[in-house]
PDB file of N, CA and C in Angstrom:
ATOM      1  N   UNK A   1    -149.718  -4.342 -82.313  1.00  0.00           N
ATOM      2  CA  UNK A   1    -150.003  -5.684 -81.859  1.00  0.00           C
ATOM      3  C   UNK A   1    -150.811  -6.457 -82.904  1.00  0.00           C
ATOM      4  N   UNK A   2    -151.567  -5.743 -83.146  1.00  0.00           N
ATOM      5  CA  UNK A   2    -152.102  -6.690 -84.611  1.00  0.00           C
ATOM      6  C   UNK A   2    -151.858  -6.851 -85.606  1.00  0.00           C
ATOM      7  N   UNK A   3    -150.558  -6.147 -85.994  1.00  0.00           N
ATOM      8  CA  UNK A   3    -149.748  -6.210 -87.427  1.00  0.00           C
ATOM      9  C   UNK A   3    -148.862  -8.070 -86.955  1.00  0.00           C
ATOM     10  N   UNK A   4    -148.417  -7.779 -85.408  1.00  0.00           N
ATOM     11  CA  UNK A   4    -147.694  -9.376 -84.989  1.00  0.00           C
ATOM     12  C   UNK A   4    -148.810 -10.517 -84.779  1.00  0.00           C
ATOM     13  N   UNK A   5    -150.191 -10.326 -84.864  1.00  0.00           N
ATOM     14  CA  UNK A   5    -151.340 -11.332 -85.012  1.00  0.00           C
ATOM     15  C   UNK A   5    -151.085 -11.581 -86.255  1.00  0.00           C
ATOM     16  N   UNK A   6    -151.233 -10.514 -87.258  1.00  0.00           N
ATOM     17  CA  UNK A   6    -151.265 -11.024 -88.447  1.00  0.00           C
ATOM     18  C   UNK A   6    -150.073 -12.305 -89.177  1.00  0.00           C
ATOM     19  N   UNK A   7    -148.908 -11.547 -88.506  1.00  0.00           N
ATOM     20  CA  UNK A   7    -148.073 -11.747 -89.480  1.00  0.00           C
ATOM     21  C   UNK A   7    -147.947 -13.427 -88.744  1.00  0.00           C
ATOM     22  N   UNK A   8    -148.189 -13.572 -87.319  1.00  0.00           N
ATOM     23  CA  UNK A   8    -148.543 -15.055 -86.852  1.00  0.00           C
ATOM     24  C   UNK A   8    -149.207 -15.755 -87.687  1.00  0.00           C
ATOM     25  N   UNK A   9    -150.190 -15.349 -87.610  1.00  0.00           N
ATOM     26  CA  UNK A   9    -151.371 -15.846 -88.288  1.00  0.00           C
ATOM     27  C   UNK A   9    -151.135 -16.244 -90.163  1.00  0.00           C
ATOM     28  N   UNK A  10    -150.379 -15.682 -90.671  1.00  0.00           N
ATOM     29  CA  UNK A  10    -150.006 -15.927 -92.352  1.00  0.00           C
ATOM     30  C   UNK A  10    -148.551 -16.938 -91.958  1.00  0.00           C
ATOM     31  N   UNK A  11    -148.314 -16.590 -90.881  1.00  0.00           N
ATOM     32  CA  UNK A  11    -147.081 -17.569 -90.585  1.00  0.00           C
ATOM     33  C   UNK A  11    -147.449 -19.121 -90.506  1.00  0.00           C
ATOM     34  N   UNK A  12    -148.925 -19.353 -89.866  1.00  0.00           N
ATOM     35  CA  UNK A  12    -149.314 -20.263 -89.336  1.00  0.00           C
ATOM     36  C   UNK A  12    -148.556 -21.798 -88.541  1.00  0.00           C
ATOM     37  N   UNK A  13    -147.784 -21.067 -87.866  1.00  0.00           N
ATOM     38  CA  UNK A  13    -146.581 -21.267 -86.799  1.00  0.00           C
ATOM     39  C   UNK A  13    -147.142 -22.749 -86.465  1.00  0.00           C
ATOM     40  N   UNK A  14    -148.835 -22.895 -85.702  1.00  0.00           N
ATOM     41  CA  UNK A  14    -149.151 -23.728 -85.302  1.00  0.00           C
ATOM     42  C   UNK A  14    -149.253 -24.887 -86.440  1.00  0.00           C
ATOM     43  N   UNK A  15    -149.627 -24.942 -87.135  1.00  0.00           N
ATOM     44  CA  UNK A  15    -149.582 -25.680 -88.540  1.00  0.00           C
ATOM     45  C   UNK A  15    -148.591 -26.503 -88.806  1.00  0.00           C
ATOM     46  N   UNK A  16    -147.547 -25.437 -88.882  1.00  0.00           N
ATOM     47  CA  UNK A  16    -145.954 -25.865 -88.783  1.00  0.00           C
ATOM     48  C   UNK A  16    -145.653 -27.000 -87.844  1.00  0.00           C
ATOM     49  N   UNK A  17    -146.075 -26.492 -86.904  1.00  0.00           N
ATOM     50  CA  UNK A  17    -145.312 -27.482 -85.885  1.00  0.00           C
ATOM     51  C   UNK A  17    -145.750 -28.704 -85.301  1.00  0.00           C
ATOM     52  N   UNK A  18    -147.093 -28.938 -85.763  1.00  0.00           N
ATOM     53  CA  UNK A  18    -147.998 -29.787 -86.271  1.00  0.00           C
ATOM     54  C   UNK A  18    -147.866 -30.661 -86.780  1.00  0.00           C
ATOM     55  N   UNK A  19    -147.619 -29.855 -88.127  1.00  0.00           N
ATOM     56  CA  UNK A  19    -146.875 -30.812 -89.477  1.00  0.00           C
ATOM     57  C   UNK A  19    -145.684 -31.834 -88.757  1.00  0.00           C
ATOM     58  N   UNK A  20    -144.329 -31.031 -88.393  1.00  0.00           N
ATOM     59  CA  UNK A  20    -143.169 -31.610 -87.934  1.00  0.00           C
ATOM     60  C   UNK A  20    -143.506 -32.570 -86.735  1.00  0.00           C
ATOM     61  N   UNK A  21    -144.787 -32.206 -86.016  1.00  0.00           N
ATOM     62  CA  UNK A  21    -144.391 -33.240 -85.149  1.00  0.00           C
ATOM     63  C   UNK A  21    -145.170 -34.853 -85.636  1.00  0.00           C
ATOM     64  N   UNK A  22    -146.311 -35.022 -86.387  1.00  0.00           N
ATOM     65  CA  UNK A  22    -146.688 -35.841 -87.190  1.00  0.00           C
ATOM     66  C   UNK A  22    -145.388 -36.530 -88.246  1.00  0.00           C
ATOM     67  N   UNK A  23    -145.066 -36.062 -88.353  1.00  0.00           N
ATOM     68  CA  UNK A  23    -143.688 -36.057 -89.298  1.00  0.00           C
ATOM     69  C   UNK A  23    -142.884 -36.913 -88.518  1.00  0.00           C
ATOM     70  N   UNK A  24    -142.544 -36.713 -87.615  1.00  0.00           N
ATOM     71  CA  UNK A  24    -141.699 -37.039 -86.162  1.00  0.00           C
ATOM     72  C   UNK A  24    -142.537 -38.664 -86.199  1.00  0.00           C
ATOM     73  N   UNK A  25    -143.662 -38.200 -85.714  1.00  0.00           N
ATOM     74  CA  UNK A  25    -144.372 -39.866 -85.563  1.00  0.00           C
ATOM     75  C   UNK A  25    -144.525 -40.788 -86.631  1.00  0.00           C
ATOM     76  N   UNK A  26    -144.355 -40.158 -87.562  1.00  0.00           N
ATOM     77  CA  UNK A  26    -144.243 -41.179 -88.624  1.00  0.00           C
ATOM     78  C   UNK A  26    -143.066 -41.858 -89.075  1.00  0.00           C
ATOM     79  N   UNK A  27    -141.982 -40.965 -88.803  1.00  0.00           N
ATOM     80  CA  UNK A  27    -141.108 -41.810 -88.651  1.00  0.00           C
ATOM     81  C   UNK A  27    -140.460 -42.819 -87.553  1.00  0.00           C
ATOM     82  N   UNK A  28    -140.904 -42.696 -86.578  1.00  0.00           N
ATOM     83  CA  UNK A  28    -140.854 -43.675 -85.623  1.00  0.00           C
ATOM     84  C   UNK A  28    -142.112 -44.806 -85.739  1.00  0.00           C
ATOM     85  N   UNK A  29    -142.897 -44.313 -86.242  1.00  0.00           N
ATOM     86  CA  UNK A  29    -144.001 -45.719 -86.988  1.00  0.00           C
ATOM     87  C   UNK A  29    -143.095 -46.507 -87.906  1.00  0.00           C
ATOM     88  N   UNK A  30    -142.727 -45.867 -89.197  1.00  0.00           N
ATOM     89  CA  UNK A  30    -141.959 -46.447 -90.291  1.00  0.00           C
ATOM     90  C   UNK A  30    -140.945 -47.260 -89.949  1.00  0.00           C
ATOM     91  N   UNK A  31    -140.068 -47.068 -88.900  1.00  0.00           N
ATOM     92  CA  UNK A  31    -138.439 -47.863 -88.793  1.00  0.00           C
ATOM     93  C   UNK A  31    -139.475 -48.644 -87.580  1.00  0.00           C
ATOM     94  N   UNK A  32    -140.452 -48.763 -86.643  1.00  0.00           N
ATOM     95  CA  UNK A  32    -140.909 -49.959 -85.994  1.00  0.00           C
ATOM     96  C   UNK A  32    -141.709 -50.972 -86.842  1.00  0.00           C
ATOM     97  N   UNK A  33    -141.852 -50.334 -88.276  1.00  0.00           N
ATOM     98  CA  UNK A  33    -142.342 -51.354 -88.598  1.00  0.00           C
ATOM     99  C   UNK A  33    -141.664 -52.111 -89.854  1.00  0.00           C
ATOM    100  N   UNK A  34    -140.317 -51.222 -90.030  1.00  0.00           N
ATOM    101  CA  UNK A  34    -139.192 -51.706 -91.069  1.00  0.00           C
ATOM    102  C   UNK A  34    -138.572 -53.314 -90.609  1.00  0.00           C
ATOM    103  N   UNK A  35    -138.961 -53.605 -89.514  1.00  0.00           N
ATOM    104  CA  UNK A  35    -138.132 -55.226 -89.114  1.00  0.00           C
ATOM    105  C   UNK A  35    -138.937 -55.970 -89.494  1.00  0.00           C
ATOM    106  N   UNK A  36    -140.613 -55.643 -89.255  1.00  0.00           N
ATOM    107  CA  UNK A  36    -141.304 -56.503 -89.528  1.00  0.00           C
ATOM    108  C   UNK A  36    -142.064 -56.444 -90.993  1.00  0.00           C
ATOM    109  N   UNK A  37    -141.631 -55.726 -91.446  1.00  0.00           N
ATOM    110  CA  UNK A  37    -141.697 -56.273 -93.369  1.00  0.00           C
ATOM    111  C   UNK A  37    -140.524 -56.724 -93.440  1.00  0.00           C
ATOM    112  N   UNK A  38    -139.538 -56.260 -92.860  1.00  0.00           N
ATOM    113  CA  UNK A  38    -138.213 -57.359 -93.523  1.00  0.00           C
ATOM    114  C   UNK A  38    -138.373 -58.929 -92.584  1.00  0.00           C
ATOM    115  N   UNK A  39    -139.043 -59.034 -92.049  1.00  0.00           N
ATOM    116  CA  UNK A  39    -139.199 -60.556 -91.757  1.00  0.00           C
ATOM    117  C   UNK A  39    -140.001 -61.235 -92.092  1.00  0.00           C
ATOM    118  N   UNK A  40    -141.108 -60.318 -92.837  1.00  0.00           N
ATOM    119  CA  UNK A  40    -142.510 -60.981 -93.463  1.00  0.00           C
ATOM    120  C   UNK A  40    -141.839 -61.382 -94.597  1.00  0.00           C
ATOM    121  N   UNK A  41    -140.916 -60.404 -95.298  1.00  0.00           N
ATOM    122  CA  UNK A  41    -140.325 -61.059 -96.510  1.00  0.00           C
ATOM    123  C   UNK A  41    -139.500 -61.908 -96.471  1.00  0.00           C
ATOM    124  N   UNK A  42    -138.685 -62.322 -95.852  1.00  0.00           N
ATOM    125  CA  UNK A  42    -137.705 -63.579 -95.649  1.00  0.00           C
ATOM    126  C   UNK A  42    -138.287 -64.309 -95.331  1.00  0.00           C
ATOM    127  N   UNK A  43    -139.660 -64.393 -94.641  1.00  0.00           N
ATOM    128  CA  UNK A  43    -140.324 -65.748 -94.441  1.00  0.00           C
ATOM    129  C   UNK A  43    -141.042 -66.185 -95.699  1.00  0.00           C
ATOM    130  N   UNK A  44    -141.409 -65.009 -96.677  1.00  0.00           N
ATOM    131  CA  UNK A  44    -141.981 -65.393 -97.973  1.00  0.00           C
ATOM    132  C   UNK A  44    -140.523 -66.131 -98.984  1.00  0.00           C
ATOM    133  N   UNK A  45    -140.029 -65.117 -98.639  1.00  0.00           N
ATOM    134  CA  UNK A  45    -138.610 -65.318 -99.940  1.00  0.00           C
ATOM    135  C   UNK A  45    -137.650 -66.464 -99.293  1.00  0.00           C
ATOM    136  N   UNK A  46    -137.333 -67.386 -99.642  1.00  0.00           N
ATOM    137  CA  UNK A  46    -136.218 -68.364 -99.160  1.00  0.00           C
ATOM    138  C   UNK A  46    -134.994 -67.866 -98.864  1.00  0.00           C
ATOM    139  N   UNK A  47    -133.995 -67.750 -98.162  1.00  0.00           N
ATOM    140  CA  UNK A  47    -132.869 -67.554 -97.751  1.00  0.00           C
ATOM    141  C   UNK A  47    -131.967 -68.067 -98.883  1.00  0.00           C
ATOM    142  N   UNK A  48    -131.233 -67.580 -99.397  1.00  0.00           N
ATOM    143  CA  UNK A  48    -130.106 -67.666-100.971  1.00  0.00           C
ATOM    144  C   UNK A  48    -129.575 -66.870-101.429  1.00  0.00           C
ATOM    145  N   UNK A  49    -128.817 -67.353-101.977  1.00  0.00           N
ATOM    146  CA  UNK A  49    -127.792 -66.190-102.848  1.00  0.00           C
ATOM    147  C   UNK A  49    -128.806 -65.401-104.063  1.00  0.00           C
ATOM    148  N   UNK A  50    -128.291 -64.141-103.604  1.00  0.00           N
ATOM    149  CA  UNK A  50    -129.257 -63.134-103.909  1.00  0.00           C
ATOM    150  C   UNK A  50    -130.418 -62.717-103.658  1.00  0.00           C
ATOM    151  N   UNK A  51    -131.371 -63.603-102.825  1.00  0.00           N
ATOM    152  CA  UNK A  51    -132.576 -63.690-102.065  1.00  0.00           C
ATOM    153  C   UNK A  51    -132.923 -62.255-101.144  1.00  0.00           C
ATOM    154  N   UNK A  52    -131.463 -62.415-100.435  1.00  0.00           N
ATOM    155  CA  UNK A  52    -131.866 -60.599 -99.594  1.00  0.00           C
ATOM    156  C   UNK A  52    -131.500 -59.278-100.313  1.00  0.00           C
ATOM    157  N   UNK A  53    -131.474 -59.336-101.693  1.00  0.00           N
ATOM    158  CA  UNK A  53    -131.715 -58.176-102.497  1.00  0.00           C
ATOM    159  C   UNK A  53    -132.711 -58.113-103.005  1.00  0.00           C
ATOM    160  N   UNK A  54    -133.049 -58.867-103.696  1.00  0.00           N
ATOM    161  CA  UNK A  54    -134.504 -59.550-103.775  1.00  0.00           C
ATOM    162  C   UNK A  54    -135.670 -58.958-102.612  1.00  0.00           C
ATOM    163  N   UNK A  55    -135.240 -59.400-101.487  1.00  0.00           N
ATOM    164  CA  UNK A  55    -136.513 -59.018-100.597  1.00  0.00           C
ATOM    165  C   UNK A  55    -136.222 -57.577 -99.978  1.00  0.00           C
ATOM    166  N   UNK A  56    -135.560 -56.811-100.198  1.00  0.00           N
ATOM    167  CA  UNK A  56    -135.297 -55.808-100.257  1.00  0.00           C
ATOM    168  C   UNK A  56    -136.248 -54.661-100.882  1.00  0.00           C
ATOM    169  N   UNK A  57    -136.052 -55.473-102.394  1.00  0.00           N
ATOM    170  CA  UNK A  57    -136.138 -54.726-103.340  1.00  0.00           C
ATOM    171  C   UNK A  57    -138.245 -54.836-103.398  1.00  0.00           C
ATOM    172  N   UNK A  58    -138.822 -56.134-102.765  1.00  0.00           N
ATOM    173  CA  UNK A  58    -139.889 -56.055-102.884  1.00  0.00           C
ATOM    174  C   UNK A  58    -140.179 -55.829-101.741  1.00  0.00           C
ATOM    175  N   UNK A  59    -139.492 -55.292-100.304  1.00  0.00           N
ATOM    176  CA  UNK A  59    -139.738 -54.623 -99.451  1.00  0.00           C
ATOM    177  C   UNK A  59    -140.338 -53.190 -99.603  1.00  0.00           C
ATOM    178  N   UNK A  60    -139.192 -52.482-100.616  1.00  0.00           N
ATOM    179  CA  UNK A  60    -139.183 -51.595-100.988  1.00  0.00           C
ATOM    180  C   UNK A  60    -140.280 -50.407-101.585  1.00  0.00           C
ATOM    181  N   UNK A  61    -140.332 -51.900-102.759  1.00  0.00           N
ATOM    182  CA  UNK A  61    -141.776 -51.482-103.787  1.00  0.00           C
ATOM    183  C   UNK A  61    -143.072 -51.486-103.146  1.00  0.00           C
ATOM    184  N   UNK A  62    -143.294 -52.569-101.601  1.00  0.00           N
ATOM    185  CA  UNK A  62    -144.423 -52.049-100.830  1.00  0.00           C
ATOM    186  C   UNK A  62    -144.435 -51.403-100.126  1.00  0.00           C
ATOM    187  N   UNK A  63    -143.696 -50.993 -99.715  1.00  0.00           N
ATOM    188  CA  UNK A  63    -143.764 -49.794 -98.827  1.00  0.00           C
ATOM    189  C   UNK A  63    -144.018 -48.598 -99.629  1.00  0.00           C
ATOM    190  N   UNK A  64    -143.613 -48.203-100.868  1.00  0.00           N
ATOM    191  CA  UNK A  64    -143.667 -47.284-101.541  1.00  0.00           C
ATOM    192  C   UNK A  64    -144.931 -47.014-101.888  1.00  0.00           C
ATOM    193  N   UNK A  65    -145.575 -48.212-102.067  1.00  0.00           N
ATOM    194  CA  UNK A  65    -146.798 -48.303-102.881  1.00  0.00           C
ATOM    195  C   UNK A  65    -147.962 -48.098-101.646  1.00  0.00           C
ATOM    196  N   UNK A  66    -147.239 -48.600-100.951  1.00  0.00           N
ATOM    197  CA  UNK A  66    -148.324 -48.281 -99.308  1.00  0.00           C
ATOM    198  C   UNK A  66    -148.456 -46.711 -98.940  1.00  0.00           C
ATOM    199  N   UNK A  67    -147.428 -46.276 -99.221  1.00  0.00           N
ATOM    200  CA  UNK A  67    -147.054 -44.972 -98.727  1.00  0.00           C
ATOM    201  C   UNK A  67    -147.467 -43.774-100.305  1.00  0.00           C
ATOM    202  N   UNK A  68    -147.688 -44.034-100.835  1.00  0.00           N
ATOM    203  CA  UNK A  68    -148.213 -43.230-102.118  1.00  0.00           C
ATOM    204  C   UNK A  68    -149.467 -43.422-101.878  1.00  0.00           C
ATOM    205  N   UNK A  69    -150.186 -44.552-101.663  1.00  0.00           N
ATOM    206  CA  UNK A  69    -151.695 -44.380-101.430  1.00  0.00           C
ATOM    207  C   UNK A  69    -152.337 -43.846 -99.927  1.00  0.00           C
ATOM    208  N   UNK A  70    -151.370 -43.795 -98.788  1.00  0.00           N
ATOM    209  CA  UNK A  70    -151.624 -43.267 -97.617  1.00  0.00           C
ATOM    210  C   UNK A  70    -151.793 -41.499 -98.107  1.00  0.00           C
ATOM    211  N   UNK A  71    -150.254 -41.456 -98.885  1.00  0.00           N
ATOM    212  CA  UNK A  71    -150.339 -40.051 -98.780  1.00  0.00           C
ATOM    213  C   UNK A  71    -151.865 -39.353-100.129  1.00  0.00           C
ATOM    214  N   UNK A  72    -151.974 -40.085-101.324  1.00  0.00           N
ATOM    215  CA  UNK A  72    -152.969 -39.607-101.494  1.00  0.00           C
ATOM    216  C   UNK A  72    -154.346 -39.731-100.825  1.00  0.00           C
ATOM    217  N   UNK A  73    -154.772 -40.571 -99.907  1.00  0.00           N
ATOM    218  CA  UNK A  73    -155.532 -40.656 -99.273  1.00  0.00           C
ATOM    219  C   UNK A  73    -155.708 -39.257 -97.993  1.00  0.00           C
ATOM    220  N   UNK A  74    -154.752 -39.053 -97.495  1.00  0.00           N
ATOM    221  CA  UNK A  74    -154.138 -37.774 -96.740  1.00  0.00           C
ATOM    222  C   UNK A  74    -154.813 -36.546 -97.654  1.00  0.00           C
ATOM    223  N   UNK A  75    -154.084 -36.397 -98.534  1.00  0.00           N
ATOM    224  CA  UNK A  75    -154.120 -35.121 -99.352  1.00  0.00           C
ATOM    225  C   UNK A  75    -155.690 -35.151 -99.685  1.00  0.00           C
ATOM    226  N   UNK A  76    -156.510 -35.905 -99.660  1.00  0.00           N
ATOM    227  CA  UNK A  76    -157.988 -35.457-100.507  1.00  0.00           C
ATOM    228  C   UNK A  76    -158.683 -35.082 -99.583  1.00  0.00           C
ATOM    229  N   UNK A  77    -158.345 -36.084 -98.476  1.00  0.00           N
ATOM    230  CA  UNK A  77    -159.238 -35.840 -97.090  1.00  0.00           C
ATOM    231  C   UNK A  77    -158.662 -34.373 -96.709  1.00  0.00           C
ATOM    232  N   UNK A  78    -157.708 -33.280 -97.023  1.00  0.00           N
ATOM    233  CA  UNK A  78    -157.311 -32.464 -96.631  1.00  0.00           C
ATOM    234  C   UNK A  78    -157.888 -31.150 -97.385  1.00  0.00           C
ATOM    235  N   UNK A  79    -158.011 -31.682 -98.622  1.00  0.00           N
ATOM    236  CA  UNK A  79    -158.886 -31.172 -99.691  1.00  0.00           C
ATOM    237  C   UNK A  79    -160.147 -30.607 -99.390  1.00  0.00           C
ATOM    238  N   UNK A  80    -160.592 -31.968 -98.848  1.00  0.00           N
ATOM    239  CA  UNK A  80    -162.161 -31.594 -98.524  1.00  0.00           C
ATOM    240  C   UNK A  80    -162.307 -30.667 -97.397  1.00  0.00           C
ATOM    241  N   UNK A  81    -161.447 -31.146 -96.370  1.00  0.00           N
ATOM    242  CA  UNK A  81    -161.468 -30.143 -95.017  1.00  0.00           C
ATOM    243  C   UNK A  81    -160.909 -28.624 -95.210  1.00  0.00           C
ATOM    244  N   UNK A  82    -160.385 -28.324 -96.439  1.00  0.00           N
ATOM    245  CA  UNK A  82    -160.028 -26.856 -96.903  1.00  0.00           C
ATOM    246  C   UNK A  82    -161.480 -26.375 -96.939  1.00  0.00           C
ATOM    247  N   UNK A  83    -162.440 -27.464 -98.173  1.00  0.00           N
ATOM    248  CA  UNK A  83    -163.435 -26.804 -99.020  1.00  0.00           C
ATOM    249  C   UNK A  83    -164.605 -26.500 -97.708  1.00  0.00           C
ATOM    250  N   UNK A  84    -164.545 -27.376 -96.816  1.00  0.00           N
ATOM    251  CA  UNK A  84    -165.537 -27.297 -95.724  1.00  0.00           C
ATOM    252  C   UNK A  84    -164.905 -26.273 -94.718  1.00  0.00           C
ATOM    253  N   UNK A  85    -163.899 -25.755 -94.480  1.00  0.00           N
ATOM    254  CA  UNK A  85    -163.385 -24.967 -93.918  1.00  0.00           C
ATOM    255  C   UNK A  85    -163.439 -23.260 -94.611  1.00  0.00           C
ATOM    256  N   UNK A  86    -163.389 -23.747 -95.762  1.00  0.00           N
ATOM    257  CA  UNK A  86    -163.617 -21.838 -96.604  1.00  0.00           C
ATOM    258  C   UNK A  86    -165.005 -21.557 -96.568  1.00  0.00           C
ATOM    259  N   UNK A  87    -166.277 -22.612 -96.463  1.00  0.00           N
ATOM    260  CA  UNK A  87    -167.539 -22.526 -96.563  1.00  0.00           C
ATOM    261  C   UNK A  87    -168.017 -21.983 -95.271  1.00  0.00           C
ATOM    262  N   UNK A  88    -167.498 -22.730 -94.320  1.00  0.00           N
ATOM    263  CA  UNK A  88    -167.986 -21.870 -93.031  1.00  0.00           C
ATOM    264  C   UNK A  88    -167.250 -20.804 -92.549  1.00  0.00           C
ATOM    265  N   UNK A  89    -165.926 -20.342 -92.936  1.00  0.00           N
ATOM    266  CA  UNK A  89    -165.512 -19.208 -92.953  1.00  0.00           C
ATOM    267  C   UNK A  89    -166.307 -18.167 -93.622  1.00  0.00           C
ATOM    268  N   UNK A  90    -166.950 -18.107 -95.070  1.00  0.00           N
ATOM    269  CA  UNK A  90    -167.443 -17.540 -95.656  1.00  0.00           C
ATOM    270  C   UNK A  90    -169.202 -17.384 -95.154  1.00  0.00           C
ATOM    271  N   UNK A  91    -169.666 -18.448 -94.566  1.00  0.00           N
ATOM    272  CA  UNK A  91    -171.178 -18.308 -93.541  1.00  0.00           C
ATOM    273  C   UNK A  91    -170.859 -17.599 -92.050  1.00  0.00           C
ATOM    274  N   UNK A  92    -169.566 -17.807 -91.609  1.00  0.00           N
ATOM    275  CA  UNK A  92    -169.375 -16.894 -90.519  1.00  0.00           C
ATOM    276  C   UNK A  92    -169.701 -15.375 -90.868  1.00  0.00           C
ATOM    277  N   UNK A  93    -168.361 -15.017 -92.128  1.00  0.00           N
ATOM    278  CA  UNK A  93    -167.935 -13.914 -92.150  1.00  0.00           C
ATOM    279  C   UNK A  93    -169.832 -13.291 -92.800  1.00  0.00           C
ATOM    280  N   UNK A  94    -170.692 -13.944 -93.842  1.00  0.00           N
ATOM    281  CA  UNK A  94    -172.287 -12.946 -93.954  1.00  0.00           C
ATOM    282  C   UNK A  94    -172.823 -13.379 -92.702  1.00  0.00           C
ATOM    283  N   UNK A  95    -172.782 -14.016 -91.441  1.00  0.00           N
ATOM    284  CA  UNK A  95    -173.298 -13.350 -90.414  1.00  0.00           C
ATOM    285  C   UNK A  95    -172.718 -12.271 -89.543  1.00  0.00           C
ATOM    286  N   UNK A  96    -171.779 -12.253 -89.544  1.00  0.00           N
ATOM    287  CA  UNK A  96    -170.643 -11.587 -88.944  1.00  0.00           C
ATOM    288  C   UNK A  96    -171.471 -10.103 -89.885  1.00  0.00           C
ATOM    289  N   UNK A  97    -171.457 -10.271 -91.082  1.00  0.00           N
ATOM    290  CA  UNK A  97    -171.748  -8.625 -91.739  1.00  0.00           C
ATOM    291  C   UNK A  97    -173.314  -8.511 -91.415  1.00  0.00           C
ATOM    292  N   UNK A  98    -173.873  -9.497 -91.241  1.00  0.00           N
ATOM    293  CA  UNK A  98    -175.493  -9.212 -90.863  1.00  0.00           C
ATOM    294  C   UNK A  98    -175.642  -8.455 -89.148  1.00  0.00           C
ATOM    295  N   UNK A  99    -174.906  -8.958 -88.879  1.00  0.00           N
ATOM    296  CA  UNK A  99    -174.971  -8.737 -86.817  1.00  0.00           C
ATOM    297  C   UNK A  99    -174.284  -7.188 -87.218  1.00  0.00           C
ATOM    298  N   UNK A 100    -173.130  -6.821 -88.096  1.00  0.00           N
ATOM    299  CA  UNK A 100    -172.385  -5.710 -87.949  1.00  0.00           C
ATOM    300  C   UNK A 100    -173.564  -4.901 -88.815  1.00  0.00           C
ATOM    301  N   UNK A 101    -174.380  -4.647 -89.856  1.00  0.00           N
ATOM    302  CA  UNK A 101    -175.323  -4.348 -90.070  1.00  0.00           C
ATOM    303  C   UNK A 101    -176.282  -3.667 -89.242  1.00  0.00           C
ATOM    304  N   UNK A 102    -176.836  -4.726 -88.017  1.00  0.00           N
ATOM    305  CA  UNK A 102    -177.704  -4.037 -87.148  1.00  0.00           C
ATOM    306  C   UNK A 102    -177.492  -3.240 -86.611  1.00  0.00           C
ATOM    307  N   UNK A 103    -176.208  -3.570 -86.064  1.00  0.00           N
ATOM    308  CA  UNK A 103    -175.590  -2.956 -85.182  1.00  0.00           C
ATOM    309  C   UNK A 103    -175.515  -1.193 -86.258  1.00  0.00           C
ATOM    310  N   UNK A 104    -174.965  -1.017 -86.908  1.00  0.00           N
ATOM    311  CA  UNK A 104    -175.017   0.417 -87.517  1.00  0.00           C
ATOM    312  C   UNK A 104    -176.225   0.739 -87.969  1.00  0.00           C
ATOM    313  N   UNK A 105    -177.535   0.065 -87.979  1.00  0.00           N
ATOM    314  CA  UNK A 105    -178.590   0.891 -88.340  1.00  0.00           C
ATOM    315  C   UNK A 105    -178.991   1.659 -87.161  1.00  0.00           C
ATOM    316  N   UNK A 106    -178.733   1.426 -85.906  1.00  0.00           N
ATOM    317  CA  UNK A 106    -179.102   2.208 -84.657  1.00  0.00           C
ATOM    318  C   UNK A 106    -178.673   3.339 -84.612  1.00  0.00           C
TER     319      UNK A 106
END
């Protein structure tokens, strides 16, 4: 039974499915809010020949640019919550050996 904890646990199943379902919501964020950059831009860009490639194309480039700084913004804050997460793993695990300590000097 604890070889199938483990192998859960390196699986990190919950993580996974986590991930996908954030994933899930973001794309139903993204296409509710795909009409309304394409209408912010046609109200900027004039209606003309060639105009809706045009606003397309600088649809495009903000969203991209929105979405590169979300995701590095994501990734650092995730960064940090690793480094603060191995630190108190590592203050658990020397109390964890201090309590297991006492416990065998008896």
């Amino acid at each position: 039974m604890a070889d199938f904890r483990e192998n859960v646990d390196k699986l990190n199943v919950r993580g996974i499915i986590m991930s996908a379902m954030m994933t899930a919501f973001g794309l139903v964020v993204a296409l509710s809010w795909k009409d309304a950059i394409n209408a912010l831009v046609a109200r900027i860009i004039p209606s003309g020949s060639g105009s809706s490639l045009l606003g397309q194309f600088i649809t495009a480039t903000a969203v991209t640019l929105l979405v590169v700084v979300l995701a590095t913004t994501v990734l650092r804050i995730n960064r940090r919550l690793e480094r603060q997460w191995e630190r108190m793993s590592e203050q658990m695990s020397e109390q964890i050996d201090r309590v297991t300590d006492l416990f065998d000097r008896d």
